[in-house]
C-alpha atoms as a PDB file:
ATOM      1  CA  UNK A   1       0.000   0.000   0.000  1.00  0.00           C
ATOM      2  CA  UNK A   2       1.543   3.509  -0.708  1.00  0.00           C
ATOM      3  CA  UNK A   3       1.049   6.193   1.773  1.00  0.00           C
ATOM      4  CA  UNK A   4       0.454   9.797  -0.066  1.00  0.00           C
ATOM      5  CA  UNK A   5       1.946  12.789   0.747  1.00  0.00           C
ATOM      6  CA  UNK A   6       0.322  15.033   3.139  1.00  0.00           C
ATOM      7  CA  UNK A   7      -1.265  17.899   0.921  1.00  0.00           C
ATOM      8  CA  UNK A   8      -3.165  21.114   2.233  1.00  0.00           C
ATOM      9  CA  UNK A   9      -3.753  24.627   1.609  1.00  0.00           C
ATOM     10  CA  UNK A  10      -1.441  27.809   1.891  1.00  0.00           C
ATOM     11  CA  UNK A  11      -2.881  30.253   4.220  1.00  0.00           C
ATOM     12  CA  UNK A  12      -0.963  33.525   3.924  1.00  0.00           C
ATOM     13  CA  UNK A  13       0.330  36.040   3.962  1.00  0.00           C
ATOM     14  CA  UNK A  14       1.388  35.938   0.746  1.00  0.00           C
ATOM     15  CA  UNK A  15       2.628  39.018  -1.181  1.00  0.00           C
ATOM     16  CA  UNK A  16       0.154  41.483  -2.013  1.00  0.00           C
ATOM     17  CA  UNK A  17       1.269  43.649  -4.645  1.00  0.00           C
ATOM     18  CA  UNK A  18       2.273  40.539  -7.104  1.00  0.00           C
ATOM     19  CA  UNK A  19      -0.924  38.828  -7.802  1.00  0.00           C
ATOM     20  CA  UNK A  20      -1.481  35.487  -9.804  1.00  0.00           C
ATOM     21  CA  UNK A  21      -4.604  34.404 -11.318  1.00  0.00           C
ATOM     22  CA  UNK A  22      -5.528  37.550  -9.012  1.00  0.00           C
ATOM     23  CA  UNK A  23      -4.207  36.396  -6.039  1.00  0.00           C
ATOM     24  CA  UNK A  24      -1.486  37.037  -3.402  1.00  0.00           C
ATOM     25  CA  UNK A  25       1.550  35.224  -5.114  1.00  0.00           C
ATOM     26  CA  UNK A  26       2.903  32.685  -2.757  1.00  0.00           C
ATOM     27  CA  UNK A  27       6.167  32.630  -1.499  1.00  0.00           C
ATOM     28  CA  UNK A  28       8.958  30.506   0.397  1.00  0.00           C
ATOM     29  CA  UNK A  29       8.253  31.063   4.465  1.00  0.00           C
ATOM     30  CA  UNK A  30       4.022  31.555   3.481  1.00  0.00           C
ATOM     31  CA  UNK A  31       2.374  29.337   5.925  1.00  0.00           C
ATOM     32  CA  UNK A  32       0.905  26.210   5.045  1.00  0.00           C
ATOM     33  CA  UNK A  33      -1.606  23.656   6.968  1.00  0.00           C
ATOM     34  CA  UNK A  34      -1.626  20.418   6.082  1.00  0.00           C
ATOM     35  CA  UNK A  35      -4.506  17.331   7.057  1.00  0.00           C
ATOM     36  CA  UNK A  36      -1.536  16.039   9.080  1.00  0.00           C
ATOM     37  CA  UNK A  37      -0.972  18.824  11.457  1.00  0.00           C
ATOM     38  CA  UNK A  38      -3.832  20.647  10.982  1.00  0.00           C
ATOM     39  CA  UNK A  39      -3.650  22.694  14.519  1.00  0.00           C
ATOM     40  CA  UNK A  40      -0.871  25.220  13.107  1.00  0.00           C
ATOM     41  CA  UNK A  41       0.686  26.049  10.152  1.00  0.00           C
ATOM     42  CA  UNK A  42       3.962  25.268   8.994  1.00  0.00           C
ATOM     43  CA  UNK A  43       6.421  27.365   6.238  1.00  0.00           C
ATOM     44  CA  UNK A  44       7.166  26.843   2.629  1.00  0.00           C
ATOM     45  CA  UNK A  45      10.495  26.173   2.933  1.00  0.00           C
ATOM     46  CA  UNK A  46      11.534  25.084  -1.249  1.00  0.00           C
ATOM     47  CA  UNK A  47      10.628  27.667  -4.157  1.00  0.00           C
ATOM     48  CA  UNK A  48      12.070  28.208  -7.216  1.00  0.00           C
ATOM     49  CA  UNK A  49      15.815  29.713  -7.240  1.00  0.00           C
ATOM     50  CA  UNK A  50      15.504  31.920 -10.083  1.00  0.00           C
ATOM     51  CA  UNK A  51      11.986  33.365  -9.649  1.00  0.00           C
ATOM     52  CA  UNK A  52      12.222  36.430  -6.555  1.00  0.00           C
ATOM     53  CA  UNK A  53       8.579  37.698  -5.390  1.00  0.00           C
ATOM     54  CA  UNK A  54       9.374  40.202  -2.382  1.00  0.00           C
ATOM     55  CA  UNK A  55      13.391  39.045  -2.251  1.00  0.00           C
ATOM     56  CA  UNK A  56      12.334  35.788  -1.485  1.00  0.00           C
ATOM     57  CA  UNK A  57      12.023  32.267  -4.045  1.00  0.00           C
ATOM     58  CA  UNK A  58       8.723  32.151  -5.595  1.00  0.00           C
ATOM     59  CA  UNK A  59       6.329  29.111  -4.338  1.00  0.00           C
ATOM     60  CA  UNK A  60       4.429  26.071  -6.996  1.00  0.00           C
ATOM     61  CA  UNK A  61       2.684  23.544  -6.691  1.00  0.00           C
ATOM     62  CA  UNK A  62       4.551  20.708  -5.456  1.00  0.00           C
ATOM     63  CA  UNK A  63       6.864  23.023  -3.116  1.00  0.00           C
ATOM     64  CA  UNK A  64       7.775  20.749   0.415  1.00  0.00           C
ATOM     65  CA  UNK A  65       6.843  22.600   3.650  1.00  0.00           C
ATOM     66  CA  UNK A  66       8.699  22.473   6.731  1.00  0.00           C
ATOM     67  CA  UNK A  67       6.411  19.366   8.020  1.00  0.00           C
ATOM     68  CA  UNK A  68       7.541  17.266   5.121  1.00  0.00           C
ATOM     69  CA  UNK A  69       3.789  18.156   3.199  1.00  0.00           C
ATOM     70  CA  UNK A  70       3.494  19.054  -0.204  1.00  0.00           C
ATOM     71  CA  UNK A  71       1.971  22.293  -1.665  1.00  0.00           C
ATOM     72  CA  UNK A  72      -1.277  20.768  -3.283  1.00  0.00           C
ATOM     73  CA  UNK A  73      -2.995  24.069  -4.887  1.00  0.00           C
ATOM     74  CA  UNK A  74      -1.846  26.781  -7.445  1.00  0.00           C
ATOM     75  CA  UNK A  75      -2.588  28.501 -10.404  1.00  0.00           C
ATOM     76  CA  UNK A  76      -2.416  25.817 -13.259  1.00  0.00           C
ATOM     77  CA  UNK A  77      -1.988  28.617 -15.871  1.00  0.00           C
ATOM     78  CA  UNK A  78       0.771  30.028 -14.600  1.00  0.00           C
ATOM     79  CA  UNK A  79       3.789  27.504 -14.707  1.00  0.00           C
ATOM     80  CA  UNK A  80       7.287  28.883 -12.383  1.00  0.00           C
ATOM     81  CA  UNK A  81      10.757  27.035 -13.975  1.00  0.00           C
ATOM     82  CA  UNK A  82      13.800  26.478 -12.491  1.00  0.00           C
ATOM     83  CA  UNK A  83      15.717  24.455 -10.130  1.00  0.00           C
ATOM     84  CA  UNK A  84      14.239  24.612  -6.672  1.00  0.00           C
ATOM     85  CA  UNK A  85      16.274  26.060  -3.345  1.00  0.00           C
ATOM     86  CA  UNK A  86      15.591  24.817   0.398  1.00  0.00           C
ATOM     87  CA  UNK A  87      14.912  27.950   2.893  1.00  0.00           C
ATOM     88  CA  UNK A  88      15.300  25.590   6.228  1.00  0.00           C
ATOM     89  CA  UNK A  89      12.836  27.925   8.495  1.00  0.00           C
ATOM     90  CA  UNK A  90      10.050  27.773  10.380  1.00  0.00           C
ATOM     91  CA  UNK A  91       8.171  30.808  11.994  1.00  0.00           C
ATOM     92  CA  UNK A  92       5.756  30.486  14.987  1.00  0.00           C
ATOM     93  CA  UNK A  93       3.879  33.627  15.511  1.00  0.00           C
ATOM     94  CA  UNK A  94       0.634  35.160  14.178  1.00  0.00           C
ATOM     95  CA  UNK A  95       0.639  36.374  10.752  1.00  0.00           C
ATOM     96  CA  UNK A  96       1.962  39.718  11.317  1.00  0.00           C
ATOM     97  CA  UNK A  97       5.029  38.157  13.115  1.00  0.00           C
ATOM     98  CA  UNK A  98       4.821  35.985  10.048  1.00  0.00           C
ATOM     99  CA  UNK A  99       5.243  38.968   7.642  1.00  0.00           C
ATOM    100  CA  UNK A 100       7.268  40.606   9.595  1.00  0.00           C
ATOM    101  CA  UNK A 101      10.082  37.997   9.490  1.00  0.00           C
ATOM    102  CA  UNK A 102       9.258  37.472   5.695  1.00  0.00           C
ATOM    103  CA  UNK A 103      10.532  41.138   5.217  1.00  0.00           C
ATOM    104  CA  UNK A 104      13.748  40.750   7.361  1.00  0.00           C
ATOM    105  CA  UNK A 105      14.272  37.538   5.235  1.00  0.00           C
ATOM    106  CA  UNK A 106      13.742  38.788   2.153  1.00  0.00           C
ATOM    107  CA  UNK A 107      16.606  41.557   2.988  1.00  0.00           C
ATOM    108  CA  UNK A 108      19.114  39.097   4.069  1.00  0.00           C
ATOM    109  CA  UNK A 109      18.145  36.267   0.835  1.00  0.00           C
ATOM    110  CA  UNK A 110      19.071  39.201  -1.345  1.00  0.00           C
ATOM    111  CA  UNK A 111      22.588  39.407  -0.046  1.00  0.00           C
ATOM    112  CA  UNK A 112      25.503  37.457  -0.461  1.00  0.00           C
ATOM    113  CA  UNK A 113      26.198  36.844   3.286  1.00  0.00           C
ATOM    114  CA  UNK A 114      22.386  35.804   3.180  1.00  0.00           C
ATOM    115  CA  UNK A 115      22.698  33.715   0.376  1.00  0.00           C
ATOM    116  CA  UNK A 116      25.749  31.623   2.355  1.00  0.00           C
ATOM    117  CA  UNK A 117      24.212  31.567   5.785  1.00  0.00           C
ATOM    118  CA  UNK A 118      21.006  29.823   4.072  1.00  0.00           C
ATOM    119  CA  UNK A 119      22.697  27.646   1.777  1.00  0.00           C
ATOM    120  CA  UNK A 120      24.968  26.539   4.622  1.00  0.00           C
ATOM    121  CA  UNK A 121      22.551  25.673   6.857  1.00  0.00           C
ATOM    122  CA  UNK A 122      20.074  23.909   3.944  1.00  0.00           C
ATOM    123  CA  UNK A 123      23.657  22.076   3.564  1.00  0.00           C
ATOM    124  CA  UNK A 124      23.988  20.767   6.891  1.00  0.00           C
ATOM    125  CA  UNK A 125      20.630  18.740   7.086  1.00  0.00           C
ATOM    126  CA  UNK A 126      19.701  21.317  10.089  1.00  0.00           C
ATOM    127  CA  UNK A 127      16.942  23.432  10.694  1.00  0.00           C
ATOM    128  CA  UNK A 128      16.257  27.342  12.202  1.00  0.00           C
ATOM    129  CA  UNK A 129      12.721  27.978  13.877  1.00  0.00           C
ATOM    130  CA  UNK A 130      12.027  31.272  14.222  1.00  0.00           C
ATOM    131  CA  UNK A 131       9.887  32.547  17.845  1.00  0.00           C
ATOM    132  CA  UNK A 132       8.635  36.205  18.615  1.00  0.00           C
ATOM    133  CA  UNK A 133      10.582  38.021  21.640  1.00  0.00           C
ATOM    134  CA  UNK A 134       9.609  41.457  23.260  1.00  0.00           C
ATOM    135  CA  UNK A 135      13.169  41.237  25.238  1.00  0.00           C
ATOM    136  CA  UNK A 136      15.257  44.651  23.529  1.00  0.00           C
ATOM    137  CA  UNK A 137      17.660  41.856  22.143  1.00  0.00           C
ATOM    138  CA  UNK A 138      17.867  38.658  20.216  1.00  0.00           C
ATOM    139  CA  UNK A 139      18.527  35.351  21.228  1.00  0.00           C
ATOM    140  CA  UNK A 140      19.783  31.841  19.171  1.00  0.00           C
ATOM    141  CA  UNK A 141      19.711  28.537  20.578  1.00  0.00           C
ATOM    142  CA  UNK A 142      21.115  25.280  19.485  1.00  0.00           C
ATOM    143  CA  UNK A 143      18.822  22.284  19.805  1.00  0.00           C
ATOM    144  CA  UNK A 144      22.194  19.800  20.665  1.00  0.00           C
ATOM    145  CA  UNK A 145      24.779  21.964  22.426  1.00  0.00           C
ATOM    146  CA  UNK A 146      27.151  19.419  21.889  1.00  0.00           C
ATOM    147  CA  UNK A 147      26.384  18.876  18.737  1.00  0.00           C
ATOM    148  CA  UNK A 148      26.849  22.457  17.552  1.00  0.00           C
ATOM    149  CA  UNK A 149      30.589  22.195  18.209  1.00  0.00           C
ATOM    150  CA  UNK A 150      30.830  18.998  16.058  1.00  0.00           C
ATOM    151  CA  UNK A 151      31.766  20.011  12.311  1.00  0.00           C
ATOM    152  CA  UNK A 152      29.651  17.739  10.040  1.00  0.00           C
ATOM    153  CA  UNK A 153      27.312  17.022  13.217  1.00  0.00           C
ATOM    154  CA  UNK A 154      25.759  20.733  14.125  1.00  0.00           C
ATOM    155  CA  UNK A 155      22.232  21.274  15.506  1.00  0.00           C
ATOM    156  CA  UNK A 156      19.368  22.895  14.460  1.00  0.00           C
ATOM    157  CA  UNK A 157      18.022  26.373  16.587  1.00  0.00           C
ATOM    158  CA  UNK A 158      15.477  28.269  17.988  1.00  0.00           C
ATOM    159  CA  UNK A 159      16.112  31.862  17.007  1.00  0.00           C
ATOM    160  CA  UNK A 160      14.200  34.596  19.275  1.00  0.00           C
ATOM    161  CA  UNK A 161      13.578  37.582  17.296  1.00  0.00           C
ATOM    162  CA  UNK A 162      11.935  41.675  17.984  1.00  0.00           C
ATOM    163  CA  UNK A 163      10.668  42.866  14.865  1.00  0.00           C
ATOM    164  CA  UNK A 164      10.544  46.348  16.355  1.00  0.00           C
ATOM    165  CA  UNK A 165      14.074  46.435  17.995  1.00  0.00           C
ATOM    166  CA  UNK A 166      16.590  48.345  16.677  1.00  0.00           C
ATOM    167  CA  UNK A 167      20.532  49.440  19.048  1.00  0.00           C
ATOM    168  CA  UNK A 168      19.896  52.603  20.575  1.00  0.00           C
ATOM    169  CA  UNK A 169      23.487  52.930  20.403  1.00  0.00           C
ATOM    170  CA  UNK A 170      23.690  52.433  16.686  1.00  0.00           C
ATOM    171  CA  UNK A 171      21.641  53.239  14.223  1.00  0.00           C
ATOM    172  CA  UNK A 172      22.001  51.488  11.200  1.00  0.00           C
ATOM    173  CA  UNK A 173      21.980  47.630  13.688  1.00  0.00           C
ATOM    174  CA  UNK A 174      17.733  47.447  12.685  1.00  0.00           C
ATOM    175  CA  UNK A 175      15.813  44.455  13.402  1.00  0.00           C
ATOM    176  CA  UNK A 176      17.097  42.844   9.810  1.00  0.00           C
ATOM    177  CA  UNK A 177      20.332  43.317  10.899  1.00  0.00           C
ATOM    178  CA  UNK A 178      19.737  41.808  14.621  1.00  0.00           C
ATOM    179  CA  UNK A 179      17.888  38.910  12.874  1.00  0.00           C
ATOM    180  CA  UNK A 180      21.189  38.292  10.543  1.00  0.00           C
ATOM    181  CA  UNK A 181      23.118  38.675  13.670  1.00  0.00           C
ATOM    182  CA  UNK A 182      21.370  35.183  15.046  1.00  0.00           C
ATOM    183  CA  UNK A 183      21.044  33.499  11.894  1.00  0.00           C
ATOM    184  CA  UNK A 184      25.061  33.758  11.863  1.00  0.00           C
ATOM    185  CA  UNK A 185      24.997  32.000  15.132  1.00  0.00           C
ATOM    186  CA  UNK A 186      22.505  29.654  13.693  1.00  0.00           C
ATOM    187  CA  UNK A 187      25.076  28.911  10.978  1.00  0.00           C
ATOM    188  CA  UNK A 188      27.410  27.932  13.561  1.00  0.00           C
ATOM    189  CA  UNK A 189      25.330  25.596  14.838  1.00  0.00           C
ATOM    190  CA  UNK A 190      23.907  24.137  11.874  1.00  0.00           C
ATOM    191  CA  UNK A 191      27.516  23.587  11.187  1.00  0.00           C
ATOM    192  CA  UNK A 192      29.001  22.302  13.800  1.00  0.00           C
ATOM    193  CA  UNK A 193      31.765  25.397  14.331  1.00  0.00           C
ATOM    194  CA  UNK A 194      29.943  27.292  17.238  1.00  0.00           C
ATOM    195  CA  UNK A 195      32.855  28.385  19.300  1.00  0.00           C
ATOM    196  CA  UNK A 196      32.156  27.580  23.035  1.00  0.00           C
ATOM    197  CA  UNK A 197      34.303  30.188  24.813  1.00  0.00           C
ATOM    198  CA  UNK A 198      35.781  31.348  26.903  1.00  0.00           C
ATOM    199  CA  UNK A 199      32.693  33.355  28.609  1.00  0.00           C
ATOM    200  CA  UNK A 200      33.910  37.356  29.748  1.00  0.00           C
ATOM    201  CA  UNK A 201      32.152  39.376  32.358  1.00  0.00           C
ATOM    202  CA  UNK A 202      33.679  42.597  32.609  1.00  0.00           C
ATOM    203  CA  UNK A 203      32.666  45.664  35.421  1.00  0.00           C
ATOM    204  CA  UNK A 204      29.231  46.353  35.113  1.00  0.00           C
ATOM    205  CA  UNK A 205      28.091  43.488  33.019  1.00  0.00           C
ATOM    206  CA  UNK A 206      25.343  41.672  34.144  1.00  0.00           C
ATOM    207  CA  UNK A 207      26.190  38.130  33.075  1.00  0.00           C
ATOM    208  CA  UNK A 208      28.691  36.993  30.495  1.00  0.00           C
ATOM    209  CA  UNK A 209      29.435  36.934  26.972  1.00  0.00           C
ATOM    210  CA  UNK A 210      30.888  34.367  24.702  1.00  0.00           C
ATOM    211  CA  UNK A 211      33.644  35.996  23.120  1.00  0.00           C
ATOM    212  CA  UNK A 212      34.792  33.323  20.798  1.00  0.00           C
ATOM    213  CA  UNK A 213      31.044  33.036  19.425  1.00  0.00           C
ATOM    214  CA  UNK A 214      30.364  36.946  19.546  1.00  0.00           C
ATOM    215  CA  UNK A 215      33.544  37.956  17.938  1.00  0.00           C
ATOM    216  CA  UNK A 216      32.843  35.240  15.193  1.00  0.00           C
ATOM    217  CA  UNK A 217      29.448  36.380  14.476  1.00  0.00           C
ATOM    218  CA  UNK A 218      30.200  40.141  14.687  1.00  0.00           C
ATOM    219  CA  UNK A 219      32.975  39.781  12.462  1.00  0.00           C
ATOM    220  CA  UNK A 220      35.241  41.552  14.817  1.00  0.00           C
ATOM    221  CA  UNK A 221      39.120  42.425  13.997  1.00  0.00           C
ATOM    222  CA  UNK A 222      42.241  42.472  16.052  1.00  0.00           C
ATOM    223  CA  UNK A 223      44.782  39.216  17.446  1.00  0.00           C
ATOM    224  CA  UNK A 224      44.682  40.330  21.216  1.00  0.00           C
ATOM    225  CA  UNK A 225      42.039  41.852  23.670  1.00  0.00           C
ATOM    226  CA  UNK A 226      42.148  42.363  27.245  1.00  0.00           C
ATOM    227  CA  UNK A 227      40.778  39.600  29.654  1.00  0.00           C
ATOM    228  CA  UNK A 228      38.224  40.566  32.674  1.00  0.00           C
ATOM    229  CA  UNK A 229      41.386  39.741  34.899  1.00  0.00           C
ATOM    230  CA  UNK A 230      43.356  42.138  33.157  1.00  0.00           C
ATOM    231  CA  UNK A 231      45.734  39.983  31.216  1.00  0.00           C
ATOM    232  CA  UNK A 232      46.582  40.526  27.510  1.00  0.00           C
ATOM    233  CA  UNK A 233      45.011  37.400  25.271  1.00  0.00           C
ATOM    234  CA  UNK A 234      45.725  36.114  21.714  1.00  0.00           C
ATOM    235  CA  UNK A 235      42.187  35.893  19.390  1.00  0.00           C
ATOM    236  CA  UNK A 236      41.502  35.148  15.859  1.00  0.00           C
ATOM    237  CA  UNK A 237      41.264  38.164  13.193  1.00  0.00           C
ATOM    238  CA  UNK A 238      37.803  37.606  12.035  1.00  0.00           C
ATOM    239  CA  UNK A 239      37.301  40.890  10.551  1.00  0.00           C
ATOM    240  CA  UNK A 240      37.435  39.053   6.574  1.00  0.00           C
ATOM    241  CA  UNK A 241      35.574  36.179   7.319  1.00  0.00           C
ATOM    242  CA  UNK A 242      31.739  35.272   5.503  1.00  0.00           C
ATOM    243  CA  UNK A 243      29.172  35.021   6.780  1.00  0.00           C
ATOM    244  CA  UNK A 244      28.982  37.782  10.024  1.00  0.00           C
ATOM    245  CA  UNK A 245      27.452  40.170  10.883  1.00  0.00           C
ATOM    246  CA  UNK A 246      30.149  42.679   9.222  1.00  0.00           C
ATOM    247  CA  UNK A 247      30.139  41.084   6.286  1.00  0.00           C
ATOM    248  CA  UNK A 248      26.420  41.580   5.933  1.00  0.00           C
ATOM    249  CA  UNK A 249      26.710  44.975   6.698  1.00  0.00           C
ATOM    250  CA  UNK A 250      29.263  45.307   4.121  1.00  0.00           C
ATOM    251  CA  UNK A 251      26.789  44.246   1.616  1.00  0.00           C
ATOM    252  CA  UNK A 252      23.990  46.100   3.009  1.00  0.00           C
ATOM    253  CA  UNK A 253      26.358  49.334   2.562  1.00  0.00           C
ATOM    254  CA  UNK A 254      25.906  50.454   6.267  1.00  0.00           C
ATOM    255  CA  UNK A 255      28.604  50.760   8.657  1.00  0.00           C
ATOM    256  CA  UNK A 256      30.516  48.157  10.185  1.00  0.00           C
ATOM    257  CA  UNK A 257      30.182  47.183  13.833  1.00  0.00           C
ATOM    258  CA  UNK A 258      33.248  47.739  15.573  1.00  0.00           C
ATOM    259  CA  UNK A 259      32.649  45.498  18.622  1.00  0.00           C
ATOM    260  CA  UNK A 260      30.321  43.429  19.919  1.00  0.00           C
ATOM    261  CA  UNK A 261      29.383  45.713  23.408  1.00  0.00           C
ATOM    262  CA  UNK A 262      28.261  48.704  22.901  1.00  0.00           C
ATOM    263  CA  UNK A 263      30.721  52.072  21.582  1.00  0.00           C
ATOM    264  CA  UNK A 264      29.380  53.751  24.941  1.00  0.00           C
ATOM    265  CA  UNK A 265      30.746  51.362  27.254  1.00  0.00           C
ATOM    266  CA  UNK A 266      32.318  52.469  30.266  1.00  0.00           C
ATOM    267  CA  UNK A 267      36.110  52.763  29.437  1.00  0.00           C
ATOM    268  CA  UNK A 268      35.362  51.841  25.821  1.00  0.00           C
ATOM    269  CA  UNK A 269      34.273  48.667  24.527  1.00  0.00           C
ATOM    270  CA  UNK A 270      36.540  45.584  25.662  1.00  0.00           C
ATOM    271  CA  UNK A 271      36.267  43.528  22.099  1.00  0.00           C
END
């Protein structure tokens, strides 16, 4: 007996100002229920490669959604070509979250930083799922801890995410930026290089920070910084590496982030 492929309906938001057969055209990250899991949606996550709606892959019939379900329904007079890509996300939140993170995405898929952070983690076999914050900040998780420090291994995450945050400190860091800042760390773990210390607390600080992951993600510069016990340390140069948060910036055309605490910290930032 063959089992079929659980089939469904898209259900939004789809992009509004491209309409085919005179409706929203569907795109990667639209959500999608399915007779499986019919109590919540799950994303689009294939499109086609070659066909942008909104900076992100255009969706067809056929299309595989983050459940493992198949897009069922389309426009049958309007065939999409091309070779398909894998967008390995997931997004929990109402629609507007849902849009929301569609925008952020769409800015990051058109970039090359974007383009190697995605393809990385399609690579790896791992998976991002995207959660709404209200914490001023964003967060990334790995799944397997362990795992994230395993090249060829990695982990899927949980990224937290503020649509409407933005550094007070520094203007051009906007919520796109912040959400590229965690899907860096997200490539990390999806690829097994997340960097697990050692963990500074400086005066003032109210916990710790991770400086091998941060100053990997940043994209920060310089072989030496200054340990919370005063002593002069050897670190990697990162300030040329792809994908970080530099390098998107770089690509964005804003300026680059010179460290990962912020440029008003008492005595200047440490790294």
């Amino acid at each position: 007996m063959l089992l079929s492929i659980p089939t469904g309906s898209i259900t939004g938001p789809c992009f509004p100002t491209v309409l085919i057969g005179g409706l929203p055209s569907a795109r990667v990250l639209d959500l999608h229920y399915c007779f499986v899991h019919f109590w919540t949606p799950n994303t689009i996550i294939t499109g086609a490669a070659t066909v942008i709606i909104g900076g992100l892959p255009a969706a067809r019939i056929g299309e595989k959604t983050f459940c493992a379900a198949e897009v069922s329904t389309g426009e049958p007079t309007v065939l999409i070509g091309g070779p398909p890509v894998t967008v390995p996300i997931n997004i929990k939140g109402d629609m507007a979250f849902v849009a929301n993170v569609q925008s952020a995405m769409g800015t990051l898929y058109g970039t090359r930083t974007g383009q190697v952070i995605i393809n990385g983690i399609a690579a790896s076999g791992n998976t991002v799922t995207i959660v709404p914050t209200a914490d001023a900040n964003g967060y990334c998780g790995a799944d397997d801890y362990a795992g994230s420090q395993v090249p060829g291994t990695g982990s899927s995450s949980v990224v937290s995410w503020n649509p409407t945050y933005s550094s007070p400190t520094d203007p051009a860091q906007t919520p796109a930026i912040v959400l590229g800042h965690e899907f860096v760390h997200a490539y990390h773990n999806a690829t097994g290089t997340h960097d697990p210390g050692p963990h500074d607390s400086y005066p003032g600080q109210t916990g710790s920070s991770n400086r091998g992951e941060e100053r990997a993600t940043v994209g920060t510069g310089g072989t030496s910084v200054v340990a919370p016990d005063g002593t002069v340390q050897g670190v990697p140069d990162h300030s040329a590496d792809v994908p970080t948060e530099n390098s998107l910036r770089d690509d964005l055309g804003v300026p680059r982030r010179g460290s990962y605490y912020p440029s008003n910290w008492p005595g200047g930032p440490p790294w």
